[in-house]
Structures are given as structure tokens and as C-alpha cells.
PDB file of N, CA and C in Angstrom:
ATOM      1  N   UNK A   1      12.251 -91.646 -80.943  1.00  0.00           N
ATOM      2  CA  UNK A   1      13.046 -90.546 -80.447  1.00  0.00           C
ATOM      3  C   UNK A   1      14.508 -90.795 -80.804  1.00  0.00           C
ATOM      4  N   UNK A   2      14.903 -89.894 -81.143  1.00  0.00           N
ATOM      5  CA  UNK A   2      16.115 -89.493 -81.447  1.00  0.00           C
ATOM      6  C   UNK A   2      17.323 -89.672 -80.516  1.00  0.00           C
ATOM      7  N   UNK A   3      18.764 -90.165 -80.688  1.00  0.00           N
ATOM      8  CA  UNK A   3      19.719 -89.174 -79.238  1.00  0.00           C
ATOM      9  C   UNK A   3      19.857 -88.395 -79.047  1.00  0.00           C
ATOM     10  N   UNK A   4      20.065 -87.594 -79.881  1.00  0.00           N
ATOM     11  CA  UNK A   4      19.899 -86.420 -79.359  1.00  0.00           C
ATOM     12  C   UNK A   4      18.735 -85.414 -79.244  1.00  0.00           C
ATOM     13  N   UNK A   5      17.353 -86.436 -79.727  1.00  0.00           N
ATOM     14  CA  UNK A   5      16.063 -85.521 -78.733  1.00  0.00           C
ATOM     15  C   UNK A   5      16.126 -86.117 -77.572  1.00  0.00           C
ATOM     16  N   UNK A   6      16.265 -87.339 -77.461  1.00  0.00           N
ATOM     17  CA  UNK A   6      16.757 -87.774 -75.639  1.00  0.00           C
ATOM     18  C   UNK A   6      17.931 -87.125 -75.033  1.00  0.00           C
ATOM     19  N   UNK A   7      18.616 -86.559 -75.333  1.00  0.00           N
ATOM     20  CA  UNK A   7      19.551 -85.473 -74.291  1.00  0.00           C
ATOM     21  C   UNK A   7      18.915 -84.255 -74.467  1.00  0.00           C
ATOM     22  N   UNK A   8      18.634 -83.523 -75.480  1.00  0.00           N
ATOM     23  CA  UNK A   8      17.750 -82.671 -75.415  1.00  0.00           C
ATOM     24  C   UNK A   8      16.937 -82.161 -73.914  1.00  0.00           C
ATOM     25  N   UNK A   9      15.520 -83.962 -74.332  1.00  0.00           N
ATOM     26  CA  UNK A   9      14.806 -83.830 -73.361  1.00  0.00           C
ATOM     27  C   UNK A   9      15.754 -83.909 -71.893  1.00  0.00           C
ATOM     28  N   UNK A  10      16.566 -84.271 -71.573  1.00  0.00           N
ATOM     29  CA  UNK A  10      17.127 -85.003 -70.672  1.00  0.00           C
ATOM     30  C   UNK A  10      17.392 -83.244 -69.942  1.00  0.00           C
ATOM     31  N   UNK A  11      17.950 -82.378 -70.534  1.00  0.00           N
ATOM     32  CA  UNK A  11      18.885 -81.579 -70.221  1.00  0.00           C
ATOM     33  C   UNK A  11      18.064 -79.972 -69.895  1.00  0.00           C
ATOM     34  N   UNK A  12      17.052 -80.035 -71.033  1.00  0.00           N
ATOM     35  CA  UNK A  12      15.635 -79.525 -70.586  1.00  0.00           C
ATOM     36  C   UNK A  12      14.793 -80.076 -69.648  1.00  0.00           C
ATOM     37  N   UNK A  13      14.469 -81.134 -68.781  1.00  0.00           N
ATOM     38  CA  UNK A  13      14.038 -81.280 -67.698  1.00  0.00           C
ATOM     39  C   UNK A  13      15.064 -81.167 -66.756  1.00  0.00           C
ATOM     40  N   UNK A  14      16.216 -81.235 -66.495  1.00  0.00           N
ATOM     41  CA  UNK A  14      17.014 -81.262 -65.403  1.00  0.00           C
ATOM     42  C   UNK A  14      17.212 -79.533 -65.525  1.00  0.00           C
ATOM     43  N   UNK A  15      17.191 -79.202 -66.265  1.00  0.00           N
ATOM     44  CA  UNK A  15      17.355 -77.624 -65.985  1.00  0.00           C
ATOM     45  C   UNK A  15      18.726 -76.822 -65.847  1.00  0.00           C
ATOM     46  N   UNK A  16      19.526 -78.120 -66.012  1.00  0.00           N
ATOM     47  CA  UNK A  16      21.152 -78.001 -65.037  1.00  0.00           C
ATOM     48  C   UNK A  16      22.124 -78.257 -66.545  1.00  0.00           C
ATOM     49  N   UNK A  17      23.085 -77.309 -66.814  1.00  0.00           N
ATOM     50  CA  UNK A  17      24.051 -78.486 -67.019  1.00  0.00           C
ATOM     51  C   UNK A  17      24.598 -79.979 -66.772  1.00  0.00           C
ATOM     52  N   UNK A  18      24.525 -80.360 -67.963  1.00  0.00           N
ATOM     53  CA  UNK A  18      25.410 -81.478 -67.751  1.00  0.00           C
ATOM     54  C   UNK A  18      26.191 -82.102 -68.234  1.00  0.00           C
ATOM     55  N   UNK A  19      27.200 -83.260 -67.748  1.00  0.00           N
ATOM     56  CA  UNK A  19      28.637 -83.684 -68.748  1.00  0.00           C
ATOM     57  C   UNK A  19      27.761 -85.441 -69.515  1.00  0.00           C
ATOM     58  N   UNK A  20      28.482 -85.423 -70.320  1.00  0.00           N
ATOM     59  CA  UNK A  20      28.570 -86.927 -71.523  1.00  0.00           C
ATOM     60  C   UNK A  20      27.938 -87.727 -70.117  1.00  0.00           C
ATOM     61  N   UNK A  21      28.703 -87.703 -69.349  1.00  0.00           N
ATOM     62  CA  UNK A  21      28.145 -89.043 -68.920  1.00  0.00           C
ATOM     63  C   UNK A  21      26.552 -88.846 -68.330  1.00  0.00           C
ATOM     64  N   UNK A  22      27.087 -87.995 -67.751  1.00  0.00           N
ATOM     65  CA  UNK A  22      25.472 -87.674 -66.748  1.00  0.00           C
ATOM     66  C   UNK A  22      24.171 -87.528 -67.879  1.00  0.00           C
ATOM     67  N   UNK A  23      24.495 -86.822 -68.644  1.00  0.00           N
ATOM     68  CA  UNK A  23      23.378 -87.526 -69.858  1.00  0.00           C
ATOM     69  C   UNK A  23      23.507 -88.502 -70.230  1.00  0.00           C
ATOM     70  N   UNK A  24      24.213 -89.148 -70.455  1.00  0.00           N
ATOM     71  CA  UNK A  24      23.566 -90.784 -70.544  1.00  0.00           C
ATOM     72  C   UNK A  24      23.166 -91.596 -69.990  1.00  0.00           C
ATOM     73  N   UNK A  25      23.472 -91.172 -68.669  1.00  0.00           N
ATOM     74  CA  UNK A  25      23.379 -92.049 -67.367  1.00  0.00           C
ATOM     75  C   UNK A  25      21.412 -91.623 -67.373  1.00  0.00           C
ATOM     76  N   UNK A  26      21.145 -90.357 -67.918  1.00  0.00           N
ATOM     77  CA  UNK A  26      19.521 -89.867 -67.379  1.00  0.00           C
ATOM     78  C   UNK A  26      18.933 -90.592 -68.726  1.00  0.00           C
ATOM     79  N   UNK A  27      19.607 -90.909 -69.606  1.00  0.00           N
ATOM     80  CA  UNK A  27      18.774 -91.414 -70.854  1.00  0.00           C
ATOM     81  C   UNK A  27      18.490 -92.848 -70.413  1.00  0.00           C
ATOM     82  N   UNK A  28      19.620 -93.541 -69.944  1.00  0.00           N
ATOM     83  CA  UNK A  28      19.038 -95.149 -69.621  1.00  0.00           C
ATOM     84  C   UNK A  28      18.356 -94.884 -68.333  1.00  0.00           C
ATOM     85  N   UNK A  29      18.713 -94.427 -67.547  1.00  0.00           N
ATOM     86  CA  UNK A  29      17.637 -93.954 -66.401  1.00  0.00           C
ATOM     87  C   UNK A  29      16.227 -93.889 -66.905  1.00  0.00           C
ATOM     88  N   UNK A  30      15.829 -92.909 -67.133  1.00  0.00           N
ATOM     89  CA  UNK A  30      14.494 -91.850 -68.032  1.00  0.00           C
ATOM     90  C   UNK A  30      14.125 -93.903 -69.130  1.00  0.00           C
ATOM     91  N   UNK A  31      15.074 -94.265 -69.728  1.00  0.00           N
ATOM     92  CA  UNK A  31      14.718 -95.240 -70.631  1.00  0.00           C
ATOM     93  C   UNK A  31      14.237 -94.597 -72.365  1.00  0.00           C
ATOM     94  N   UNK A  32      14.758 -93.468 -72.412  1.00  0.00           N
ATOM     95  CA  UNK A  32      14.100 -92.447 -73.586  1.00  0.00           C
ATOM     96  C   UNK A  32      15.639 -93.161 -74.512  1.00  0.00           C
ATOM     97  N   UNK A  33      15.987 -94.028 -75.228  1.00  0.00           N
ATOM     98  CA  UNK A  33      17.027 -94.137 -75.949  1.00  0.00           C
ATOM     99  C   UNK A  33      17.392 -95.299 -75.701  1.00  0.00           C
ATOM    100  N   UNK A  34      17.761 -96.918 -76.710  1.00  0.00           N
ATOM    101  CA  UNK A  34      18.341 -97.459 -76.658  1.00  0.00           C
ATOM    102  C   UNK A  34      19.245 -97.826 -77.543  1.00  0.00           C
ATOM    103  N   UNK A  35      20.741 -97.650 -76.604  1.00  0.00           N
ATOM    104  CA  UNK A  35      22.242 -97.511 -77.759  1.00  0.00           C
ATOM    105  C   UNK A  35      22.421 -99.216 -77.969  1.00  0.00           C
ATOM    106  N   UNK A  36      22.811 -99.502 -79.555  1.00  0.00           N
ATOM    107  CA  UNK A  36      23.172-100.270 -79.675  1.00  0.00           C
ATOM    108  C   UNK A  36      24.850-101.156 -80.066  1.00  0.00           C
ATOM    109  N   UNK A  37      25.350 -99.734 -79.851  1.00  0.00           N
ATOM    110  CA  UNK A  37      26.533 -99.469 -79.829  1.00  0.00           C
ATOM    111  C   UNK A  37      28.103-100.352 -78.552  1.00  0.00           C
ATOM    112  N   UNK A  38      28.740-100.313 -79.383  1.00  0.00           N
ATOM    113  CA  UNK A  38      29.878-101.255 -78.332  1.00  0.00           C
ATOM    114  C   UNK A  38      30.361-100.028 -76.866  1.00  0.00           C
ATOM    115  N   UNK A  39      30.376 -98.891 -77.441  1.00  0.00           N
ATOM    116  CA  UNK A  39      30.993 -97.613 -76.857  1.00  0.00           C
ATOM    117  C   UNK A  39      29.649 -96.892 -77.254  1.00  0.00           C
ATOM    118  N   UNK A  40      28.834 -96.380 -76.411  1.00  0.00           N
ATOM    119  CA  UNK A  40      27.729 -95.499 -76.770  1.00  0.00           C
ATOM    120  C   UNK A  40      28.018 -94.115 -76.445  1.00  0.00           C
ATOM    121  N   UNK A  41      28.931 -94.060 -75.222  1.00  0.00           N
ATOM    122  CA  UNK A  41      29.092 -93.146 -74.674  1.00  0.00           C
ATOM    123  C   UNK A  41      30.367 -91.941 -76.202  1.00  0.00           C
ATOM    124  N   UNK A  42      30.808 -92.969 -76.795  1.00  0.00           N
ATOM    125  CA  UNK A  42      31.364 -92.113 -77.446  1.00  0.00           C
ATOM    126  C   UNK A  42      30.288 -91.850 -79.078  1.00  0.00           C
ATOM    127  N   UNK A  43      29.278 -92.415 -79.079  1.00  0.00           N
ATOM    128  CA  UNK A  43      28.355 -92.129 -80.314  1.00  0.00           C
ATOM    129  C   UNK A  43      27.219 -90.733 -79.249  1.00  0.00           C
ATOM    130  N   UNK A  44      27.242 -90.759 -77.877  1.00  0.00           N
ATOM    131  CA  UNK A  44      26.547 -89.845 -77.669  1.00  0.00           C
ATOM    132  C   UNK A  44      27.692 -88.484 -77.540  1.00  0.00           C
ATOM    133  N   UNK A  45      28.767 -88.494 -77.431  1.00  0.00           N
ATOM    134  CA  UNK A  45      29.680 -87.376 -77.769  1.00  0.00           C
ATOM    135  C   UNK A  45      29.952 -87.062 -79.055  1.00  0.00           C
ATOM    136  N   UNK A  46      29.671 -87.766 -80.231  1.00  0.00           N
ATOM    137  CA  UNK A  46      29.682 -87.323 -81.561  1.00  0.00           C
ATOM    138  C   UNK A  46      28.213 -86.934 -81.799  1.00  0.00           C
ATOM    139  N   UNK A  47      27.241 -87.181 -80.965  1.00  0.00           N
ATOM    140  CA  UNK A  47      26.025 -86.513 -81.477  1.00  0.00           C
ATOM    141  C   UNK A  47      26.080 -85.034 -80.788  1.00  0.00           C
ATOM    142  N   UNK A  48      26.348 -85.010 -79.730  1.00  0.00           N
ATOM    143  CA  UNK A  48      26.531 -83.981 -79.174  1.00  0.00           C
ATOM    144  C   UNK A  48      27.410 -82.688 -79.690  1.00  0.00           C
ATOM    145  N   UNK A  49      28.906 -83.154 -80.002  1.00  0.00           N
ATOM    146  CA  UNK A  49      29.512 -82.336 -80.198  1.00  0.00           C
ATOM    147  C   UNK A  49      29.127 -81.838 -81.823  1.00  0.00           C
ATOM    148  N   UNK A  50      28.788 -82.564 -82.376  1.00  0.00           N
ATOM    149  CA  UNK A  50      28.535 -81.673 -84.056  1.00  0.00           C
ATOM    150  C   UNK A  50      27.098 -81.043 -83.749  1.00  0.00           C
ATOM    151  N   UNK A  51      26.454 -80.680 -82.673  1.00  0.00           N
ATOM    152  CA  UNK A  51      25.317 -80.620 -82.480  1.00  0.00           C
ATOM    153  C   UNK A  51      25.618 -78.682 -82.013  1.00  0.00           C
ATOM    154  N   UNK A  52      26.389 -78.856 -81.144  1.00  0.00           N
ATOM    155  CA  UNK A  52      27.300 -77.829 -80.333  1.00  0.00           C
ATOM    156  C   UNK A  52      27.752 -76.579 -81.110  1.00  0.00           C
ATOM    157  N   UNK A  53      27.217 -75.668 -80.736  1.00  0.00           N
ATOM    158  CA  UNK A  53      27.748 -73.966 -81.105  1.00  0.00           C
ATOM    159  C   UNK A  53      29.485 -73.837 -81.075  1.00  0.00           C
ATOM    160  N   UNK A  54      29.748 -73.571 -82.419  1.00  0.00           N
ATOM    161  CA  UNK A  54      31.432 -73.525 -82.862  1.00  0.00           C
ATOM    162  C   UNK A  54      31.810 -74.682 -82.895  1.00  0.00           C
ATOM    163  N   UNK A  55      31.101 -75.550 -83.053  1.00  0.00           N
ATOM    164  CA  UNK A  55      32.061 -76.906 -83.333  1.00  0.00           C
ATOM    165  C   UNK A  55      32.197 -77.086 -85.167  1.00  0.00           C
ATOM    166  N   UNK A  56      33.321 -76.700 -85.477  1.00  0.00           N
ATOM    167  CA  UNK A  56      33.582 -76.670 -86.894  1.00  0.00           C
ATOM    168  C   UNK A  56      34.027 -77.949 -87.754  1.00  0.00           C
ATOM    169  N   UNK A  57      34.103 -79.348 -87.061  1.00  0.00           N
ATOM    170  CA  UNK A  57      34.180 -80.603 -88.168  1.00  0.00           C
ATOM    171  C   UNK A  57      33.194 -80.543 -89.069  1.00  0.00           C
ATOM    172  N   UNK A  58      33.542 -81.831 -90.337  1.00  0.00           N
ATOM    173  CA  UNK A  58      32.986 -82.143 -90.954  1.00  0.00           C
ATOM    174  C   UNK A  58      31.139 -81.825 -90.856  1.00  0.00           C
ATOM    175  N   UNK A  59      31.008 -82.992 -89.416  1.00  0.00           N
ATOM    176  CA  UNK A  59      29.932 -83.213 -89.721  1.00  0.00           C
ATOM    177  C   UNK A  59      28.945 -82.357 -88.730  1.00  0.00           C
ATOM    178  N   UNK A  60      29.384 -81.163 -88.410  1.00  0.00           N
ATOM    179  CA  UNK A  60      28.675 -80.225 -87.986  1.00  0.00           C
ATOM    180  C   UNK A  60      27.376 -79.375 -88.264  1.00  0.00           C
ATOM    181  N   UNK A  61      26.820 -79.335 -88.152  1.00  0.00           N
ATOM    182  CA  UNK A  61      25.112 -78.936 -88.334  1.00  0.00           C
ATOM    183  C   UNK A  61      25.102 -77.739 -88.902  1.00  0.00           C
ATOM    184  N   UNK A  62      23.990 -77.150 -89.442  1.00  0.00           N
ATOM    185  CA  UNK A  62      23.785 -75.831 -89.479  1.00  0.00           C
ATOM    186  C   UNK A  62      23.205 -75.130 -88.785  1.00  0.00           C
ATOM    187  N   UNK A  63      22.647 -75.795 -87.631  1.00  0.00           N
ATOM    188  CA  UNK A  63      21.703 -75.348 -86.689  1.00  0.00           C
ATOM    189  C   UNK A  63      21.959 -76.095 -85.336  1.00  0.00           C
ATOM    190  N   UNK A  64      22.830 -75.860 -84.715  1.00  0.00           N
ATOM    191  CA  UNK A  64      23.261 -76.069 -83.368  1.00  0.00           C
ATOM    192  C   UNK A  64      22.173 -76.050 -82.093  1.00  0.00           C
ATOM    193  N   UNK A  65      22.008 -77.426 -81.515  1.00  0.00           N
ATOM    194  CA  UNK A  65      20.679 -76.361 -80.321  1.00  0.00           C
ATOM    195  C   UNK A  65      21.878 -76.940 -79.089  1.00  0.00           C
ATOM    196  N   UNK A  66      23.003 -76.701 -79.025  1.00  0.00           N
ATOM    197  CA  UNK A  66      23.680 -77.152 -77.997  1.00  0.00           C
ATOM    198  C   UNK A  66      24.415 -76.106 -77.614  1.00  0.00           C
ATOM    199  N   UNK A  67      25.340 -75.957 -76.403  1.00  0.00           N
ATOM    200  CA  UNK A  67      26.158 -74.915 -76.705  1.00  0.00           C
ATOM    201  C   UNK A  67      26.659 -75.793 -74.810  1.00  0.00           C
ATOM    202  N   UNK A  68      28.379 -75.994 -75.016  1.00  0.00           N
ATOM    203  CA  UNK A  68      29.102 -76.508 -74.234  1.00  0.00           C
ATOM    204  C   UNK A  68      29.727 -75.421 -73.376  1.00  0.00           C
ATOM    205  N   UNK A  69      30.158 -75.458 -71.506  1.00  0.00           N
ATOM    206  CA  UNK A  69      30.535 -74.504 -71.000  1.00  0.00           C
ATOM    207  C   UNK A  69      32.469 -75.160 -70.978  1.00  0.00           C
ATOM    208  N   UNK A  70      32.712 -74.087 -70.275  1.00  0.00           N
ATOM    209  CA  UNK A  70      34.116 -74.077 -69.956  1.00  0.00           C
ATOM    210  C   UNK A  70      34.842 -75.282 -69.299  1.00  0.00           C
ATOM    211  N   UNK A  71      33.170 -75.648 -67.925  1.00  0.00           N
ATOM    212  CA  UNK A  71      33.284 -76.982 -67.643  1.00  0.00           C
ATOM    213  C   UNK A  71      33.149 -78.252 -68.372  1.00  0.00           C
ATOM    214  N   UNK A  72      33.182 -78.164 -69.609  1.00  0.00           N
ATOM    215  CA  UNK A  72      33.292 -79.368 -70.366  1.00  0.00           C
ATOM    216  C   UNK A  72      31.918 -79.719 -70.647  1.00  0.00           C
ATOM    217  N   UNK A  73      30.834 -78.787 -69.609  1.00  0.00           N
ATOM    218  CA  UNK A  73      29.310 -79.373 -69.711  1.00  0.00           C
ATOM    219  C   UNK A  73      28.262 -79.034 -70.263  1.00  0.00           C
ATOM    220  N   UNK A  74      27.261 -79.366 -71.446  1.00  0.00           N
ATOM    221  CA  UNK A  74      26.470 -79.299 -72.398  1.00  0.00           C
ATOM    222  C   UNK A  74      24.878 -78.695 -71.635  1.00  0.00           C
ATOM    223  N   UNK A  75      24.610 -77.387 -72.606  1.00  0.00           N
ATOM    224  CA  UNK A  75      23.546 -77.083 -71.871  1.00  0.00           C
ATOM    225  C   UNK A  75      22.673 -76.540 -73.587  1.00  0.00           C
ATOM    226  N   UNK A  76      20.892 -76.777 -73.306  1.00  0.00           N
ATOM    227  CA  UNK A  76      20.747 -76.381 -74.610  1.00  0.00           C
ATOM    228  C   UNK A  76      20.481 -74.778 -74.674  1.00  0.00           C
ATOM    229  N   UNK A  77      20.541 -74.369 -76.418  1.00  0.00           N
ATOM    230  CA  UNK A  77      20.124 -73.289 -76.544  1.00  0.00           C
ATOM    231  C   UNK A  77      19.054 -72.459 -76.195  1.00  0.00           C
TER     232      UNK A  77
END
């Protein structure tokens, strides 16, 4: 599994919005993802955000299944 099919799943079972952390906090929770990263929390905000509806960097997708609210918090398509 992927990180971002583990927030995915994460965000599709909770049903709820949620922010960077609180998805990560349900991925090591859940155990669906292990970061090997010094800072994970900021490799799960670069998966996220190029993942995200209107996010125009580089490495932005062509197919977005994310889409972020006003509150800063990630919910899927």
C-alpha cells in the first residue's frame, strides 16, 4: 500500500475531514504505512498536496482524488 492509498483509506473510513496530522496519526494507528523518513509528516503533505484539486506545482497529478477545505483539511473526491 501506498501513502497515499493509506490516507485515502484512512479518510474514507473516518468519513470526516481531516488535517496532515490527524491522518497520520490514523495511518500509524490503523498500521496501513510505514514512513521511513526523518520528517514524514512533511513527505505525507507533499503526497497530499500534489494529490489535491488546484494544486498547480511541478509535481502535480493529472488526476487529483483529494480536494482540501478552507479549514486547511483534506477530504477525498
Amino acid at each position: 500500500m501506498t501513502m497515499l492509498e493509506a490516507a485515502l483509506l484512512v479518510l474514507n473510513k473516518t468519513n470526516t475531514p481531516m488535517s496532515i496530522d490527524e491522518i497520520y496519526a490514523q495511518i500509524i494507528k490503523d498500521q496501513l504505512f510505514t514512513f521511513g523518513a526523518k520528517d514524514p509528516i512533511s513527505i505525507l503533505k507533499a503526497q497530499l498536496r500534489k494529490n489535491t484539486v488546484g494544486f498547480e506545482g511541478k509535481s502535480a497529478v493529472d488526476k487529483p482524488k483529494l480536494k482540501q477545505l478552507d479549514n486547511k483539511k483534506f477530504t477525498p473526491l
